[in-house]
Protein backbone atom coordinates (compact mmCIF):
# COMPACT_ATOMS: atom_id res chain seq x y z
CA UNK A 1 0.00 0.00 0.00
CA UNK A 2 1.47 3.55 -1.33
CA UNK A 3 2.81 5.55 1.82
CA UNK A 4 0.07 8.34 0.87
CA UNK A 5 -2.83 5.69 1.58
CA UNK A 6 -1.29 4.78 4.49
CA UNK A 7 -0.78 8.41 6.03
CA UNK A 8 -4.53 9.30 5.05
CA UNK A 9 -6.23 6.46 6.92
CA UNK A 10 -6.52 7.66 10.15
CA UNK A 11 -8.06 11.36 9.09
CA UNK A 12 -10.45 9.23 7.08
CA UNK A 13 -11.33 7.73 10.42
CA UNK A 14 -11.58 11.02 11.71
CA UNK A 15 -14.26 12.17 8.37
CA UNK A 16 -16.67 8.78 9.18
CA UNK A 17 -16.36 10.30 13.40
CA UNK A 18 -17.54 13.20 12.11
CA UNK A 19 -20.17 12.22 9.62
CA UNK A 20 -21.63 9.49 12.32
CA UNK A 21 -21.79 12.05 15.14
CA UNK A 22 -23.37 14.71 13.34
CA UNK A 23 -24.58 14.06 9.94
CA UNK A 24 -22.55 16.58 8.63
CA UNK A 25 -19.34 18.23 8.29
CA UNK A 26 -17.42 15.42 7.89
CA UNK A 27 -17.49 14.50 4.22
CA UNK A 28 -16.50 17.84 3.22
CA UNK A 29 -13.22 16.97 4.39
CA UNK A 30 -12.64 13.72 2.10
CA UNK A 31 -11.87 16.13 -0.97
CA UNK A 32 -9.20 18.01 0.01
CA UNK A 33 -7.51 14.55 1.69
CA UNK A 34 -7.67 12.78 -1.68
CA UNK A 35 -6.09 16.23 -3.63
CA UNK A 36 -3.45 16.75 -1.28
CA UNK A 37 -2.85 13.65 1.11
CA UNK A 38 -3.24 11.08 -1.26
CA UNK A 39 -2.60 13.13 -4.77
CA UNK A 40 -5.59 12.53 -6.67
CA UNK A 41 -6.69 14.62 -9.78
CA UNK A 42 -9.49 16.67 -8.57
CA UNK A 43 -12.05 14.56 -10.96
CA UNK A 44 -10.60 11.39 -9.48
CA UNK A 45 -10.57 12.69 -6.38
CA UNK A 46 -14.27 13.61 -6.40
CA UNK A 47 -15.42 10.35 -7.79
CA UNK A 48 -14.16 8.17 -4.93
CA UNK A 49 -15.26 10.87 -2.36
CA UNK A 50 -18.85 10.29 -3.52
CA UNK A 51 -18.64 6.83 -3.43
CA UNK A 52 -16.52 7.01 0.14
CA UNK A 53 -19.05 9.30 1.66
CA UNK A 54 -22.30 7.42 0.47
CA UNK A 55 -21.65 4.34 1.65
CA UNK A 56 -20.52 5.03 5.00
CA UNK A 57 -23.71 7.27 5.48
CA UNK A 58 -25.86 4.23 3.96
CA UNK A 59 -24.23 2.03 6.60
CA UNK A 60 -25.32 5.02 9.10
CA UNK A 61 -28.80 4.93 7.81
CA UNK A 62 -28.78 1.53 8.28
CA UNK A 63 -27.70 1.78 11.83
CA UNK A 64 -30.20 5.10 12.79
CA UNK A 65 -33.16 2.87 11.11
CA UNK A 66 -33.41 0.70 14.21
CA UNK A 67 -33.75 4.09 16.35
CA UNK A 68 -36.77 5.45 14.81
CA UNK A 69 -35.47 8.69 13.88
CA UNK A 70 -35.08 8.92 10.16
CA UNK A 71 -38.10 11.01 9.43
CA UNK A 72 -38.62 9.22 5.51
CA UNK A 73 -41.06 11.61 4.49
CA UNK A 74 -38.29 14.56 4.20
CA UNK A 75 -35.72 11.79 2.95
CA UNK A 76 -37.99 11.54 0.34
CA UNK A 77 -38.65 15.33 -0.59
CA UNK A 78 -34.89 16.20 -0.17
CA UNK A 79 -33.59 12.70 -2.16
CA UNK A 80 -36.31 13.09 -5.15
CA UNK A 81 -34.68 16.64 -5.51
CA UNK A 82 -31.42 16.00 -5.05
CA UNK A 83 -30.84 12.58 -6.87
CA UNK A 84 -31.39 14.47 -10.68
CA UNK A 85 -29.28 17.68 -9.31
CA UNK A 86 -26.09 15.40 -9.04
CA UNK A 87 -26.23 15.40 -13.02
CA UNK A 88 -26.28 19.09 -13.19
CA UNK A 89 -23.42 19.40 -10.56
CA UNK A 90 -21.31 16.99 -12.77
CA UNK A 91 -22.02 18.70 -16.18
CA UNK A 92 -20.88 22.48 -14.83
CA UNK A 93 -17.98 20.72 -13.14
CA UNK A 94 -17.08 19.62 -16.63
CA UNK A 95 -16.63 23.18 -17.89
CA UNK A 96 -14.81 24.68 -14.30
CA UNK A 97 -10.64 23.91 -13.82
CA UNK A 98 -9.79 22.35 -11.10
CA UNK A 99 -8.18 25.90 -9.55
CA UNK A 100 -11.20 27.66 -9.61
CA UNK A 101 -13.00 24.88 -7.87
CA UNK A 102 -11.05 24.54 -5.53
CA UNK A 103 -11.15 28.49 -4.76
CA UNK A 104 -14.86 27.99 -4.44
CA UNK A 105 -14.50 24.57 -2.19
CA UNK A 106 -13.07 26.81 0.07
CA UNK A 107 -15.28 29.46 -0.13
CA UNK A 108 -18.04 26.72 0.80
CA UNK A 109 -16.15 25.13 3.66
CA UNK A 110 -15.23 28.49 5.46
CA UNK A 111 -19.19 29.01 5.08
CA UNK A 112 -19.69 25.83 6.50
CA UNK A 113 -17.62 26.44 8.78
CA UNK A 114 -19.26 29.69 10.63
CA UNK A 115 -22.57 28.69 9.67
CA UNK A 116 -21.62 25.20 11.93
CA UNK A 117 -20.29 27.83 14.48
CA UNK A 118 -23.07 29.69 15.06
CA UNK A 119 -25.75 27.04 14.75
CA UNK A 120 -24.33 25.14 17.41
CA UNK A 121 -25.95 26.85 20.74
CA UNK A 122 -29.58 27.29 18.05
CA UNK A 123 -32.24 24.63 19.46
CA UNK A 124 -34.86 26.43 17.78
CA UNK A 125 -37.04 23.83 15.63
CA UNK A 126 -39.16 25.24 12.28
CA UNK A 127 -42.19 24.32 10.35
CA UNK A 128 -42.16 21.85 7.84
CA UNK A 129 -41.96 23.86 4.08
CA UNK A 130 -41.78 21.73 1.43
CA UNK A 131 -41.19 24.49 -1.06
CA UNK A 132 -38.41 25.64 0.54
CA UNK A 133 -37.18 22.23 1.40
CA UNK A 134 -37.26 21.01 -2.43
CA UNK A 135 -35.19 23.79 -3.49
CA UNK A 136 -32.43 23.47 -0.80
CA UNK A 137 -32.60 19.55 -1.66
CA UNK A 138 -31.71 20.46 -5.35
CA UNK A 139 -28.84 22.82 -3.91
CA UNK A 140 -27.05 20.20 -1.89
CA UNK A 141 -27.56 17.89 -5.16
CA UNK A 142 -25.96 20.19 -7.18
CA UNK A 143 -22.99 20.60 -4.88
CA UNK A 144 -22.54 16.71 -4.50
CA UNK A 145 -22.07 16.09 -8.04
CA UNK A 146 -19.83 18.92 -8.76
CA UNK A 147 -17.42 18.89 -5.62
CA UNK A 148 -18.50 15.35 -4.29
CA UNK A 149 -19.47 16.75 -1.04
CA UNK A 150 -22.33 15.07 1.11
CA UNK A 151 -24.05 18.36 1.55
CA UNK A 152 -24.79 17.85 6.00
CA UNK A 153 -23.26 21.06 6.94
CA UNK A 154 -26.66 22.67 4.61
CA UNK A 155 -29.30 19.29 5.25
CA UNK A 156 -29.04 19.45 8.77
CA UNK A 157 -29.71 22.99 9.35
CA UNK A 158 -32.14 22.52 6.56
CA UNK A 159 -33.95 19.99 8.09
CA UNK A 160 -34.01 21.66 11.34
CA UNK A 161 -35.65 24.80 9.85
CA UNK A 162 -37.56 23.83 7.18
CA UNK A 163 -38.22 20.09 7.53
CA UNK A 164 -39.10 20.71 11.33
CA UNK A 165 -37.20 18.34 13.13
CA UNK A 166 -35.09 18.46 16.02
CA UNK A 167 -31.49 17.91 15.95
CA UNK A 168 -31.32 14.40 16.50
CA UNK A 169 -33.74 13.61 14.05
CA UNK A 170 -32.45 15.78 11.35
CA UNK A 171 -29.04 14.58 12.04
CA UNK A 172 -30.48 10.67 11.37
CA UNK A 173 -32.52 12.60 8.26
CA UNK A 174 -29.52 13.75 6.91
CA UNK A 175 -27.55 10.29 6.36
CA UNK A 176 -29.85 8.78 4.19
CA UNK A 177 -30.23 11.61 1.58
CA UNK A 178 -26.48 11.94 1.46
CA UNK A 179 -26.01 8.40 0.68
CA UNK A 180 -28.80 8.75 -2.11
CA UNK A 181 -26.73 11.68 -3.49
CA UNK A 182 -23.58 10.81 -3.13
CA UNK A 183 -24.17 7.05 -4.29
CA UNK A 184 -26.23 8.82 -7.63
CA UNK A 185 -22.97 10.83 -7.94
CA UNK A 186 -20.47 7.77 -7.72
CA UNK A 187 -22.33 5.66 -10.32
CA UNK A 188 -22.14 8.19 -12.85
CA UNK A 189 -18.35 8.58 -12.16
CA UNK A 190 -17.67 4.62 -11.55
CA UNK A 191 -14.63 4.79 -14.41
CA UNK A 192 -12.57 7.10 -12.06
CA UNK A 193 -13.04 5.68 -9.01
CA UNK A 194 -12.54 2.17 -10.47
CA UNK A 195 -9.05 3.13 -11.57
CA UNK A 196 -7.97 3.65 -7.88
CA UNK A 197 -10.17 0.72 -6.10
CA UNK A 198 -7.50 -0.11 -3.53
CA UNK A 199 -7.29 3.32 -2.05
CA UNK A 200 -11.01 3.85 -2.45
CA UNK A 201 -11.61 0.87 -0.40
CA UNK A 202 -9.03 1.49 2.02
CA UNK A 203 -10.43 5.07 2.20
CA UNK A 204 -13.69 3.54 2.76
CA UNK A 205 -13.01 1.07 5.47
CA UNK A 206 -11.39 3.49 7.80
CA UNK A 207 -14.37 5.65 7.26
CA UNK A 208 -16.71 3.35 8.32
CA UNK A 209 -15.21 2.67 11.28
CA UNK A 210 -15.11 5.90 12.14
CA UNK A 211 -18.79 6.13 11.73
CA UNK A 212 -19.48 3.52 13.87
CA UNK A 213 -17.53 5.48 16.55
CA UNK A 214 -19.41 8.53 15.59
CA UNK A 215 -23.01 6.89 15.91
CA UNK A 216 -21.86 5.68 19.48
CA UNK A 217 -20.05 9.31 20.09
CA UNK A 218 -23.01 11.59 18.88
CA UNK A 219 -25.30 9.42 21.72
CA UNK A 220 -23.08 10.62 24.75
CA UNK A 221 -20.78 13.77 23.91
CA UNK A 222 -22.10 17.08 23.71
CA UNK A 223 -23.37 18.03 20.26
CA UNK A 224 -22.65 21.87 20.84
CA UNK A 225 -18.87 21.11 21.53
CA UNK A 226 -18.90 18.94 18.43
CA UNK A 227 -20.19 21.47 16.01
CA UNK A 228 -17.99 24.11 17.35
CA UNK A 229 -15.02 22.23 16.88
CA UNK A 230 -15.93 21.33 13.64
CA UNK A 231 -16.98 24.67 12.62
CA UNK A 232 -13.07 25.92 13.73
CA UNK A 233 -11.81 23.15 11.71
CA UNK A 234 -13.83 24.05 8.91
CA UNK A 235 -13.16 27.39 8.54
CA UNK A 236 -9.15 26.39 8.98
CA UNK A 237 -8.95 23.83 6.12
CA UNK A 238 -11.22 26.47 3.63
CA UNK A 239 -8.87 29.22 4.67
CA UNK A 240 -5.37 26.55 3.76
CA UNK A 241 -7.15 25.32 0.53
CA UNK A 242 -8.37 28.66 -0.54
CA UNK A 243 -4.52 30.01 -0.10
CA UNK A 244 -2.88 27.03 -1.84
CA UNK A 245 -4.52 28.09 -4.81
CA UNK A 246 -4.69 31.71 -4.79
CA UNK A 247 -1.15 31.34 -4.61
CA UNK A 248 -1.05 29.28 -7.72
CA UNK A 249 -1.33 32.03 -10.32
């Protein structure tokens, strides 16, 4: 196994943590790892994060199921308008360079980033808006199939405000419309990711044990201390990406 693969593992542990504990967050770390830990073209690189990131948060679907708080009814409005988006995420990321998405990867993580900040201490719960909820559904689509993102950091707040659900629910909600997503997203890039199987699967298997520690994690620890150390970290890997490339004139 390459000494990149090996050196990536354990922050892919540290994405499925993440993705299990909070149903968000975490995935939009597995694209910069691939570009600059284990040296993936961009393309490549967001192939096998889609396929990465959808089946660990099937496997966490499959795992909140038995709790009773997936809430299908928004899994279906947010999945039926999010599934056809991936298409029209991977047909502008056809005409973008890899520099200038990146620069707006970035730009979406720092948001992330201080959105997951500030939402952190909000326990306020919404009314269900299907309008509203179709239309952010479509968003996080689009931004799955052109950046391979899973699209929590905007689903859980989403569902929260929009989908009316509490935290914990929204947070199960979350995992099964990024796996649709994402998985929609992998099949139509299966070539790429099937010319780096070994580290895809190696990728994958330390994130899913990192969402099984995350599922166990997001029972006991405090979720504002989690989202506020994720929003830091956020904010910190937008700001390094976003300078690696502005500095690459």
């Amino acid at each position: 196994m390459p000494v990149e693969t090996l050196a990536i593992l354990p922050l892919a542990v540290l994405i499925g943590v993440v993705l299990g504990a909070l149903g968000s967050g975490g995935a939009i770390l597995a694209l910069p790892l691939l570009v600059y830990g284990a040296l993936l073209p961009l393309k490549q690189a967001v192939a096998v994060s889609q396929l990465v990131v959808g089946t660990a948060a099937l496997v966490g679907t499959l795992l909140q199921w038995r709790s009773g708080r997936v809430a299908w009814r928004e899994v279906l409005i947010f999945g039926a308008a999010g599934m056809p988006a991936t298409k029209v995420g991977a047909m502008l990321a056809e005409h973008l360079d890899a520099r200038s998405m990146m620069l707006g990867f970035a730009g979406l993580v720092m948001v992330a980033g201080v959105r997951m900040f500030q939402s952190a201490a909000d326990s306020r719960v919404g009314k269900s808006r299907v309008l509203v909820s179709i239309l952010l559904g479509a968003v996080v689509g689009v931004l799955t199939g052109m950046l391979g993102v899973g699209g929590g950091f905007l689903l859980v707040p989403a569902l929260i405000a929009f989908g009316g659900l509490d935290a914990r629910r929204a947070t199960a909600t979350s995992l099964p419309v990024i796996a649709v997503n994402s998985l929609s997203g992998a099949v139509q890039h299966s070539a790429l990711w099937g010319e780096v199987l070994g580290l895809a699967f190696s990728f994958l298997g330390a994130t899913l044990v990192g969402t099984f520690v995350g599922l166990q994690m997001g029972k006991a620890a405090s979720e504002l201390k989690l989202k506020q150390a994720l929003g830091i970290v956020l904010v910190s890997v937008g700001l390094v990406v976003g300078v690696v490339n502005l500095w690459r004139v």
